[in-house]
PDB file of N, CA and C in Angstrom:
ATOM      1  N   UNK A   1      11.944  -4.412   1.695  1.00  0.00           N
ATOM      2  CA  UNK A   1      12.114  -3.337   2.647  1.00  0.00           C
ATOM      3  C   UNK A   1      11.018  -2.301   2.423  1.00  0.00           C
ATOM      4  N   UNK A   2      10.320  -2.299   3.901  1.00  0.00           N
ATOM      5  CA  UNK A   2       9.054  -0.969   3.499  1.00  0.00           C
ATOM      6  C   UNK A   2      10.054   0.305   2.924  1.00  0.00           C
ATOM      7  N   UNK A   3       8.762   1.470   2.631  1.00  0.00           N
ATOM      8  CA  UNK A   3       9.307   2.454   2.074  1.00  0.00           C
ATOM      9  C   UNK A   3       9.042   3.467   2.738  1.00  0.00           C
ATOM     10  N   UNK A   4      10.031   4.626   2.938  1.00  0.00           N
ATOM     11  CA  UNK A   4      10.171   5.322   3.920  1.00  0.00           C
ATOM     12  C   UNK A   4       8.937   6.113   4.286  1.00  0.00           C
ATOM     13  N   UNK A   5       7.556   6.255   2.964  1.00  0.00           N
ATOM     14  CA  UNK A   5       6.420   6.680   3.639  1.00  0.00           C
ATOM     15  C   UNK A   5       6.305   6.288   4.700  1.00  0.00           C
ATOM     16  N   UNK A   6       6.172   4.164   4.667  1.00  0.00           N
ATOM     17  CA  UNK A   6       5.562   3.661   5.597  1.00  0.00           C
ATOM     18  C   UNK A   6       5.867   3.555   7.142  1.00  0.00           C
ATOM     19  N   UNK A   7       7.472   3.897   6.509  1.00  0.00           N
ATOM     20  CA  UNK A   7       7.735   4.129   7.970  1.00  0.00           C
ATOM     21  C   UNK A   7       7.690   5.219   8.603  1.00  0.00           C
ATOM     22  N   UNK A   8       7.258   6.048   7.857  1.00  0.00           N
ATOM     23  CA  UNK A   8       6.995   7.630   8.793  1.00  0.00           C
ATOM     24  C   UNK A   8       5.255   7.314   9.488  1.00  0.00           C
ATOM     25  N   UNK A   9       4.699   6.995   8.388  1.00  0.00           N
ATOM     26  CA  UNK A   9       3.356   6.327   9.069  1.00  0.00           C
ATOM     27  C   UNK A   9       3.430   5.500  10.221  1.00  0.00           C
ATOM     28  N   UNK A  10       3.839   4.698  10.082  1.00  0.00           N
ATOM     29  CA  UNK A  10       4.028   3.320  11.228  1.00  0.00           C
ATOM     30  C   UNK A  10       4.430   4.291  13.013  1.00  0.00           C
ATOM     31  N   UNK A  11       5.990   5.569  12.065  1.00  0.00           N
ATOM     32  CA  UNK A  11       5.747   6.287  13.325  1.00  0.00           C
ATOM     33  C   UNK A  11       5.185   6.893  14.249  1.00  0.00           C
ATOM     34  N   UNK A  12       4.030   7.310  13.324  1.00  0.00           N
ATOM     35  CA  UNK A  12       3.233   8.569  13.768  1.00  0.00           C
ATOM     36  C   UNK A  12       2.052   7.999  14.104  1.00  0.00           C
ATOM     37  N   UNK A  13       1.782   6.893  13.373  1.00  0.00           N
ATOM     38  CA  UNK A  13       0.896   5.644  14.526  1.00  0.00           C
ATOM     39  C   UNK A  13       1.100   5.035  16.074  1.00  0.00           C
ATOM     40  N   UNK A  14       2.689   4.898  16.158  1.00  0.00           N
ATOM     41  CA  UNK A  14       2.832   4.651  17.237  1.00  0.00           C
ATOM     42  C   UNK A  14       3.317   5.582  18.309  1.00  0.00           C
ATOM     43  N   UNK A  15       4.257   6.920  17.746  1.00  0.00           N
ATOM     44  CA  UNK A  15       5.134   7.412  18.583  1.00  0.00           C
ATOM     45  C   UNK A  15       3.589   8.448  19.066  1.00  0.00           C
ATOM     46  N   UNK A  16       3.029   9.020  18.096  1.00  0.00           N
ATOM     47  CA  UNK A  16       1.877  10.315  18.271  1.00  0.00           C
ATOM     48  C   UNK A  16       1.036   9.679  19.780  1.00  0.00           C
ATOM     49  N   UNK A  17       0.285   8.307  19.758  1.00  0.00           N
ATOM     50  CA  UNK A  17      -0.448   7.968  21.079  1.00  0.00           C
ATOM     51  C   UNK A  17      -0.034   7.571  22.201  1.00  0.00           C
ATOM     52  N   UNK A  18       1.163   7.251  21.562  1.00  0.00           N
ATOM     53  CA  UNK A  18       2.656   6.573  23.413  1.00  0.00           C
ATOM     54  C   UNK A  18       2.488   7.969  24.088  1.00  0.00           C
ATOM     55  N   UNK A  19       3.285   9.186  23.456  1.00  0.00           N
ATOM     56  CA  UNK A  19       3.331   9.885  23.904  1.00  0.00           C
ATOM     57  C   UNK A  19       2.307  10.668  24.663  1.00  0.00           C
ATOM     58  N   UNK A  20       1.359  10.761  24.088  1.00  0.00           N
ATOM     59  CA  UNK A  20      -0.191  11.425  24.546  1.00  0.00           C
ATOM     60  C   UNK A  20      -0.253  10.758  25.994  1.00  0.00           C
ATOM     61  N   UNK A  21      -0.163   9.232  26.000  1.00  0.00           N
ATOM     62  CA  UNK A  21      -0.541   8.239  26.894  1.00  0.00           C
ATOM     63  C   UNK A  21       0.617   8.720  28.102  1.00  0.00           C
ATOM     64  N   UNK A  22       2.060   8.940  28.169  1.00  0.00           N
ATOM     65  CA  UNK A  22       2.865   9.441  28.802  1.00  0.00           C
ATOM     66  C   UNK A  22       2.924  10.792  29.127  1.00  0.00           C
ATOM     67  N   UNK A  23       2.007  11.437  28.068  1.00  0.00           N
ATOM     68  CA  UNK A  23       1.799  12.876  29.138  1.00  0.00           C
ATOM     69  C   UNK A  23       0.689  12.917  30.284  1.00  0.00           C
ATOM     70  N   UNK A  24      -0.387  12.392  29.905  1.00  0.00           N
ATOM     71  CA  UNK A  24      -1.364  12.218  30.677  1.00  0.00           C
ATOM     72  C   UNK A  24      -1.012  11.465  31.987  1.00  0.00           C
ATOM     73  N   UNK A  25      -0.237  10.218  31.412  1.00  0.00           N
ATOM     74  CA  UNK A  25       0.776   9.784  32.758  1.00  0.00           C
ATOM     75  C   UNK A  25       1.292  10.824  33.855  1.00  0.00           C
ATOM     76  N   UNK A  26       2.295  11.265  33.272  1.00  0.00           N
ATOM     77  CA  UNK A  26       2.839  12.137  33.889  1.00  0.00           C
ATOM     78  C   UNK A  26       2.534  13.835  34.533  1.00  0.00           C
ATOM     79  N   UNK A  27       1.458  14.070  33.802  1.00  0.00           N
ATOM     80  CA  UNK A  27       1.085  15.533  33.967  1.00  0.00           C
ATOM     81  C   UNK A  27      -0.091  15.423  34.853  1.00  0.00           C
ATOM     82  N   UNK A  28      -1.130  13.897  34.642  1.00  0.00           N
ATOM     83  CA  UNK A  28      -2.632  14.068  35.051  1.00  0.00           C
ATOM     84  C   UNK A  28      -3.363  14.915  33.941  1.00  0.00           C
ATOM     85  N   UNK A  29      -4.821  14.839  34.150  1.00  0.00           N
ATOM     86  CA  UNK A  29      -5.663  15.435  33.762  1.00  0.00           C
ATOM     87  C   UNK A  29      -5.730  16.992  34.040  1.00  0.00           C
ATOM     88  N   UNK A  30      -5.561  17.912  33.147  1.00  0.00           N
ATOM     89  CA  UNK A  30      -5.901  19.010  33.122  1.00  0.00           C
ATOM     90  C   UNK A  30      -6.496  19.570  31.609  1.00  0.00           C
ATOM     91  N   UNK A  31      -6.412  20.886  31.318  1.00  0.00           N
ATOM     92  CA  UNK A  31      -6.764  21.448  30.215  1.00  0.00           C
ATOM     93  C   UNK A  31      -6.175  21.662  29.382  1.00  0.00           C
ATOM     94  N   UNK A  32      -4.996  21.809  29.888  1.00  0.00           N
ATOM     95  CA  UNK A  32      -3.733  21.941  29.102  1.00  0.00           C
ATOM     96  C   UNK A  32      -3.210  20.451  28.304  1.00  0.00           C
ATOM     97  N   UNK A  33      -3.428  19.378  29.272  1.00  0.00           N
ATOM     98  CA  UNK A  33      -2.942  18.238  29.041  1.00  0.00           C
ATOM     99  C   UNK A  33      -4.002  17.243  28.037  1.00  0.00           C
ATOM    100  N   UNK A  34      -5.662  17.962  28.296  1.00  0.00           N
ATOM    101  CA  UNK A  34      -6.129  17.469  27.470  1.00  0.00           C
ATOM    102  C   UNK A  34      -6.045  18.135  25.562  1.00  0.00           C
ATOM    103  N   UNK A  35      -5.933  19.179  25.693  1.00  0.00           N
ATOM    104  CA  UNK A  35      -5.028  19.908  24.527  1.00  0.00           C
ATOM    105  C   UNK A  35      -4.025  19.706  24.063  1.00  0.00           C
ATOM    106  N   UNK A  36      -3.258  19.189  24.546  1.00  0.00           N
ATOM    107  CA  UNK A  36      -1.980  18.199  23.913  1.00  0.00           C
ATOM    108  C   UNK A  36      -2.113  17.440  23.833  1.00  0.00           C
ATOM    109  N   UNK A  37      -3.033  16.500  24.333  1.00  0.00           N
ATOM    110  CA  UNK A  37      -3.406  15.031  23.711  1.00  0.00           C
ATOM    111  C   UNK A  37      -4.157  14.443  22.615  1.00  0.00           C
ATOM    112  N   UNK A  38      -5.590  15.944  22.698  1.00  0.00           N
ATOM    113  CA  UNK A  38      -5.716  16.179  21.199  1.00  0.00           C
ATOM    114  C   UNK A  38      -4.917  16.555  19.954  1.00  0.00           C
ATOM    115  N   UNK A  39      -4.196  17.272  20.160  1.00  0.00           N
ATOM    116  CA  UNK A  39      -3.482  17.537  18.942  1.00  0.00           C
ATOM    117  C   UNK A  39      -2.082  16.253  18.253  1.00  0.00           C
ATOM    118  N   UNK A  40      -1.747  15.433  19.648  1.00  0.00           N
ATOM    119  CA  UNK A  40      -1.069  14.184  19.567  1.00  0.00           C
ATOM    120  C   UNK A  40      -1.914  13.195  19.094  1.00  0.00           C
ATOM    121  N   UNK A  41      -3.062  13.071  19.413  1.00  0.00           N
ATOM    122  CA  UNK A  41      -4.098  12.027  18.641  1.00  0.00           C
ATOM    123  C   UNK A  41      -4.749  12.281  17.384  1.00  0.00           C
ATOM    124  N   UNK A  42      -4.460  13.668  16.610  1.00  0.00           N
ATOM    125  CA  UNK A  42      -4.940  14.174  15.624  1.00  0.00           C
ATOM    126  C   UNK A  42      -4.222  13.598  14.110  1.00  0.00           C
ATOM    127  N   UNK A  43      -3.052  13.308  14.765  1.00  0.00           N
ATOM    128  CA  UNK A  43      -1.880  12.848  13.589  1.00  0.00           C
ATOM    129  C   UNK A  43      -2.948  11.538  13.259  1.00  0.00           C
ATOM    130  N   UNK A  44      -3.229  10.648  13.938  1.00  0.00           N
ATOM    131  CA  UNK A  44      -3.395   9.180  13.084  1.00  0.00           C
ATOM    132  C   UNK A  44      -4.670   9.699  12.658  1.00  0.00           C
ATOM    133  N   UNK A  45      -5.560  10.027  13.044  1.00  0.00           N
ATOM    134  CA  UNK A  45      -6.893  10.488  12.650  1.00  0.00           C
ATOM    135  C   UNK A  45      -6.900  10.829  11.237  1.00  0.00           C
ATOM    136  N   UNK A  46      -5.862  11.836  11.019  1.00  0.00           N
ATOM    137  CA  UNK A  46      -5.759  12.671   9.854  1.00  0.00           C
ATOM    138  C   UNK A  46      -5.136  11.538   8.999  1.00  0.00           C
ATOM    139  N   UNK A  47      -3.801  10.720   9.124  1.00  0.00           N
ATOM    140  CA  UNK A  47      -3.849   9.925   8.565  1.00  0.00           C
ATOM    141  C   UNK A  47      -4.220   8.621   8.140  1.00  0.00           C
ATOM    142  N   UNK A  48      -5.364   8.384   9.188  1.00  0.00           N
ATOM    143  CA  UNK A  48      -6.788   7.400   8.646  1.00  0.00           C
ATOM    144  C   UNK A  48      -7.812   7.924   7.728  1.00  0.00           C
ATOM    145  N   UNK A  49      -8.038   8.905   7.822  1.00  0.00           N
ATOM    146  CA  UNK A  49      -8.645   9.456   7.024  1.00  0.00           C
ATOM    147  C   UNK A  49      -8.216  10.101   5.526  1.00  0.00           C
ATOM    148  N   UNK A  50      -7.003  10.390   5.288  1.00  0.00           N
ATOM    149  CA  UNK A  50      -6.397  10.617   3.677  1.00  0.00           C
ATOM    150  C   UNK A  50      -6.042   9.352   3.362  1.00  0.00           C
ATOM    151  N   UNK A  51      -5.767   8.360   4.121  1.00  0.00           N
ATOM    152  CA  UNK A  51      -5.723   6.545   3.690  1.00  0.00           C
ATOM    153  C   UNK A  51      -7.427   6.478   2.508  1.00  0.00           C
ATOM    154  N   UNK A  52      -8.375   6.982   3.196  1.00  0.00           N
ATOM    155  CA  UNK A  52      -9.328   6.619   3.306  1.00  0.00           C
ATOM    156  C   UNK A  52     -10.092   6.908   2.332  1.00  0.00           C
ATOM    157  N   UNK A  53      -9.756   8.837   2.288  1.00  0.00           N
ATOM    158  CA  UNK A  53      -9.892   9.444   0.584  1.00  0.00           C
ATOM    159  C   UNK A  53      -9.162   8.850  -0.281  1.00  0.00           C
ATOM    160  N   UNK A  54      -7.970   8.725   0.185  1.00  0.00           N
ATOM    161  CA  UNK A  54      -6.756   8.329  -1.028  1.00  0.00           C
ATOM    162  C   UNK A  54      -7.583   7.629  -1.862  1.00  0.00           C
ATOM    163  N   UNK A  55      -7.928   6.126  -1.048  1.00  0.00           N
ATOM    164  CA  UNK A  55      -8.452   4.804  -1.333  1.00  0.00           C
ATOM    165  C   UNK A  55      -9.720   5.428  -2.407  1.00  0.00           C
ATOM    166  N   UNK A  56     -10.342   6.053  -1.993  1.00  0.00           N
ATOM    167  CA  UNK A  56     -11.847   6.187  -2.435  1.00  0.00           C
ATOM    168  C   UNK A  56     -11.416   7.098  -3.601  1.00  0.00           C
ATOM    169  N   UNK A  57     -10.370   7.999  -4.019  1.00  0.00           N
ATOM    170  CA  UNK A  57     -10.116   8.577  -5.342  1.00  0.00           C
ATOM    171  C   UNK A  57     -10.119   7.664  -6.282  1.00  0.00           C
ATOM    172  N   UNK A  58      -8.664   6.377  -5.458  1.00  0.00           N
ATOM    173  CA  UNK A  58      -8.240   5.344  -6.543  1.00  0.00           C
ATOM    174  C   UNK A  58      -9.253   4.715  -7.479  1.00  0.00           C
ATOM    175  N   UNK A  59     -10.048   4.264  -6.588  1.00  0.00           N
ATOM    176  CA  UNK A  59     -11.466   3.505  -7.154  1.00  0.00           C
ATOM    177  C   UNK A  59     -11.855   4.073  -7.991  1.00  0.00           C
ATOM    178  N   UNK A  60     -12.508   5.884  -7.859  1.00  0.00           N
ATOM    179  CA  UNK A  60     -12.940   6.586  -8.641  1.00  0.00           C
ATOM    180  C   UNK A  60     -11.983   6.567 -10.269  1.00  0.00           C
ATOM    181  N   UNK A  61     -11.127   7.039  -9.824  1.00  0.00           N
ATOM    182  CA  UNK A  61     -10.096   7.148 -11.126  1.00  0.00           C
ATOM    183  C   UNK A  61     -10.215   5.753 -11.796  1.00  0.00           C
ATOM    184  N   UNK A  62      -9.702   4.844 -11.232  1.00  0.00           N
ATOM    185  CA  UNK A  62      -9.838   3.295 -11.971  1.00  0.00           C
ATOM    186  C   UNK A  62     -11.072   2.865 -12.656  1.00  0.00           C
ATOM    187  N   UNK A  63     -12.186   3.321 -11.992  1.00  0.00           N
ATOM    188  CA  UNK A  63     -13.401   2.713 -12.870  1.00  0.00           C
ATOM    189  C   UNK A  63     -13.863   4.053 -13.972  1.00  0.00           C
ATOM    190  N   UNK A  64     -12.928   5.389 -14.154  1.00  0.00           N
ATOM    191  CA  UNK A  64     -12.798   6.285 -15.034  1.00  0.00           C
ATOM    192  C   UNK A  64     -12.158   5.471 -16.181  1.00  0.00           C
ATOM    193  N   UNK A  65     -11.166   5.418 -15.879  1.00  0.00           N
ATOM    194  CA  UNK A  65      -9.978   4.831 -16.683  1.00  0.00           C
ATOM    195  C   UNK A  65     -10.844   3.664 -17.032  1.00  0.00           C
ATOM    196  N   UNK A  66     -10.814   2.813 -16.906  1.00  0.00           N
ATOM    197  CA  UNK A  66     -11.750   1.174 -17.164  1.00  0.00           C
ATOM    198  C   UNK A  66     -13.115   1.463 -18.019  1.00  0.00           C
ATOM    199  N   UNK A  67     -13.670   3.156 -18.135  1.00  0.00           N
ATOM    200  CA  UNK A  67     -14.887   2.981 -18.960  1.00  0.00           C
ATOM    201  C   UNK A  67     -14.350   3.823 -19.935  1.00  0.00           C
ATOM    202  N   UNK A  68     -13.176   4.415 -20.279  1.00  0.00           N
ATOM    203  CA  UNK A  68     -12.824   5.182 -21.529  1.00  0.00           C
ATOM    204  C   UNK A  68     -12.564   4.268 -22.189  1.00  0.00           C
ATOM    205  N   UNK A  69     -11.488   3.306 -21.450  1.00  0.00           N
ATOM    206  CA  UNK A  69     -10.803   1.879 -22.032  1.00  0.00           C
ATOM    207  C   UNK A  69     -11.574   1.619 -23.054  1.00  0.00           C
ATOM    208  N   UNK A  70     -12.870   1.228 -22.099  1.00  0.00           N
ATOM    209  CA  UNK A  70     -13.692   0.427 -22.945  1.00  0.00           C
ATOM    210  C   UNK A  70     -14.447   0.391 -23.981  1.00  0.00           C
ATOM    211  N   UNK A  71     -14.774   2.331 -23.879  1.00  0.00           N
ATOM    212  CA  UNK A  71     -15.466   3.339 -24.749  1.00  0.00           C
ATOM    213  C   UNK A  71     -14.324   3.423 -26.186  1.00  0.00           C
ATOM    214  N   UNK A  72     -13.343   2.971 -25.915  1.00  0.00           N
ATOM    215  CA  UNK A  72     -12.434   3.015 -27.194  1.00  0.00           C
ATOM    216  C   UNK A  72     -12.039   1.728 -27.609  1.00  0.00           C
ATOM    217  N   UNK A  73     -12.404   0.765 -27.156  1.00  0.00           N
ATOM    218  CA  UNK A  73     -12.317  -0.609 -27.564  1.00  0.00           C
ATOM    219  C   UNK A  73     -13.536  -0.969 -28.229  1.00  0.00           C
ATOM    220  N   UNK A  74     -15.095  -0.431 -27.878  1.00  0.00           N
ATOM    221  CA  UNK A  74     -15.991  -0.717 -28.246  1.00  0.00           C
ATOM    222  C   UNK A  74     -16.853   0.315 -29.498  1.00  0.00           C
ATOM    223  N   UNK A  75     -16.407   1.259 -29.389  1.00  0.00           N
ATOM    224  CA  UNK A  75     -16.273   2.753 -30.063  1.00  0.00           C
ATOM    225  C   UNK A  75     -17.559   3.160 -29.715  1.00  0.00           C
ATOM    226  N   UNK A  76     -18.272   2.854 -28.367  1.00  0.00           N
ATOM    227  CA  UNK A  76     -19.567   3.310 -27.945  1.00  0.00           C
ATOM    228  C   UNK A  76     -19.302   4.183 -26.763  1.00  0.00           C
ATOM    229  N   UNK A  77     -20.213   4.932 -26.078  1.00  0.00           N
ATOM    230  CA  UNK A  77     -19.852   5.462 -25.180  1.00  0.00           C
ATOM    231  C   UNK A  77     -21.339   5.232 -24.611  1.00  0.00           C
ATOM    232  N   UNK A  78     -20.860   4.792 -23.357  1.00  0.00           N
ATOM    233  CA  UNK A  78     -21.591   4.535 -22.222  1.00  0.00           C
ATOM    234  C   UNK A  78     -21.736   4.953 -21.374  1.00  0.00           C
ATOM    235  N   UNK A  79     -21.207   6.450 -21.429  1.00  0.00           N
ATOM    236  CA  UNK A  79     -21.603   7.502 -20.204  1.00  0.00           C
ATOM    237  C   UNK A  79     -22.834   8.026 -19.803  1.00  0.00           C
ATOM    238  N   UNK A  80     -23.961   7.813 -20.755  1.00  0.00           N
ATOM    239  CA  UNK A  80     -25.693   7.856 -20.337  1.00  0.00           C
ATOM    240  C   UNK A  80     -26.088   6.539 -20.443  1.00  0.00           C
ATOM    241  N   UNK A  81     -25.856   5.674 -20.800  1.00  0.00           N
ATOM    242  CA  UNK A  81     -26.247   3.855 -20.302  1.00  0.00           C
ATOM    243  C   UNK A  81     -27.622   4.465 -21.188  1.00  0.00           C
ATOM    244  N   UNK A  82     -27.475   4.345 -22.700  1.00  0.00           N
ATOM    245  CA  UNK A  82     -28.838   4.530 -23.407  1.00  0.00           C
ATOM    246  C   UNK A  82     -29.421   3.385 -23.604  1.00  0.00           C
ATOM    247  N   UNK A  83     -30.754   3.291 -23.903  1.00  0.00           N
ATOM    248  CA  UNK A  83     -31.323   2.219 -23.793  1.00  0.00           C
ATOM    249  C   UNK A  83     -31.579   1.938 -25.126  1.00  0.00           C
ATOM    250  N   UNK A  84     -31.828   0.020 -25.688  1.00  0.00           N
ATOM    251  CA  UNK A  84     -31.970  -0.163 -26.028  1.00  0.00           C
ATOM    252  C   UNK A  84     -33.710   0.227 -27.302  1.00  0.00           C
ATOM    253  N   UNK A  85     -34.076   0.724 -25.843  1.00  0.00           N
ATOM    254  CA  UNK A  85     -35.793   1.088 -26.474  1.00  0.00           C
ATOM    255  C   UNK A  85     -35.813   2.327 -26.656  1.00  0.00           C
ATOM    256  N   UNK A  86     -34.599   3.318 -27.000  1.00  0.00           N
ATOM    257  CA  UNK A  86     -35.259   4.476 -27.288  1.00  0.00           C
ATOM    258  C   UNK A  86     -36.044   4.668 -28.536  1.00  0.00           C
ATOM    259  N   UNK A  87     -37.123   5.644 -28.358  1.00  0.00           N
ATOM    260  CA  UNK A  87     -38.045   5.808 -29.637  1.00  0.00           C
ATOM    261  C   UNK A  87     -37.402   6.609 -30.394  1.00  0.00           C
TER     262      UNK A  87
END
């Protein structure tokens, strides 16, 4: 069973652009109507995009985590990648 994030997501994926799509239906094109359709299409946007950071922290953090790991398994630290040829 998803988890109730996903289903608030899943909502706001589907219910946020139906609706936009049914005002514009119903109201036509105006200024007003294009202003409510932005702010109804803003929901998935926003949550494509913190998907997106989220994702791109995780990575960050994980390959953090994965070089301390390793910095304490190996008792070197490889945070300047020194070279073999220093003088």
């Amino acid at each position: 069973m998803p988890s109730i994030r996903t289903v608030n997501k899943v909502v706001c994926l589907v219910l946020m652009p139906g609706t936009a799509a049914l005002v514009v239906w119903w109201w036509g094109w105006s200024l007003w109507t294009l202003l409510l359709v932005a702010v109804m299409l803003s929901c998935p946007v926003v949550l494509s995009y913190l998907w997106y950071v989220s994702h791109r922290s995780e990575a960050a953090l994980r390959a953090a985590t994965t070089s301390l790991r390793d910095e304490r398994s190996t008792g070197r630290s490889d945070v300047f990648r020194q070279s073999r040829r220093t003088p």
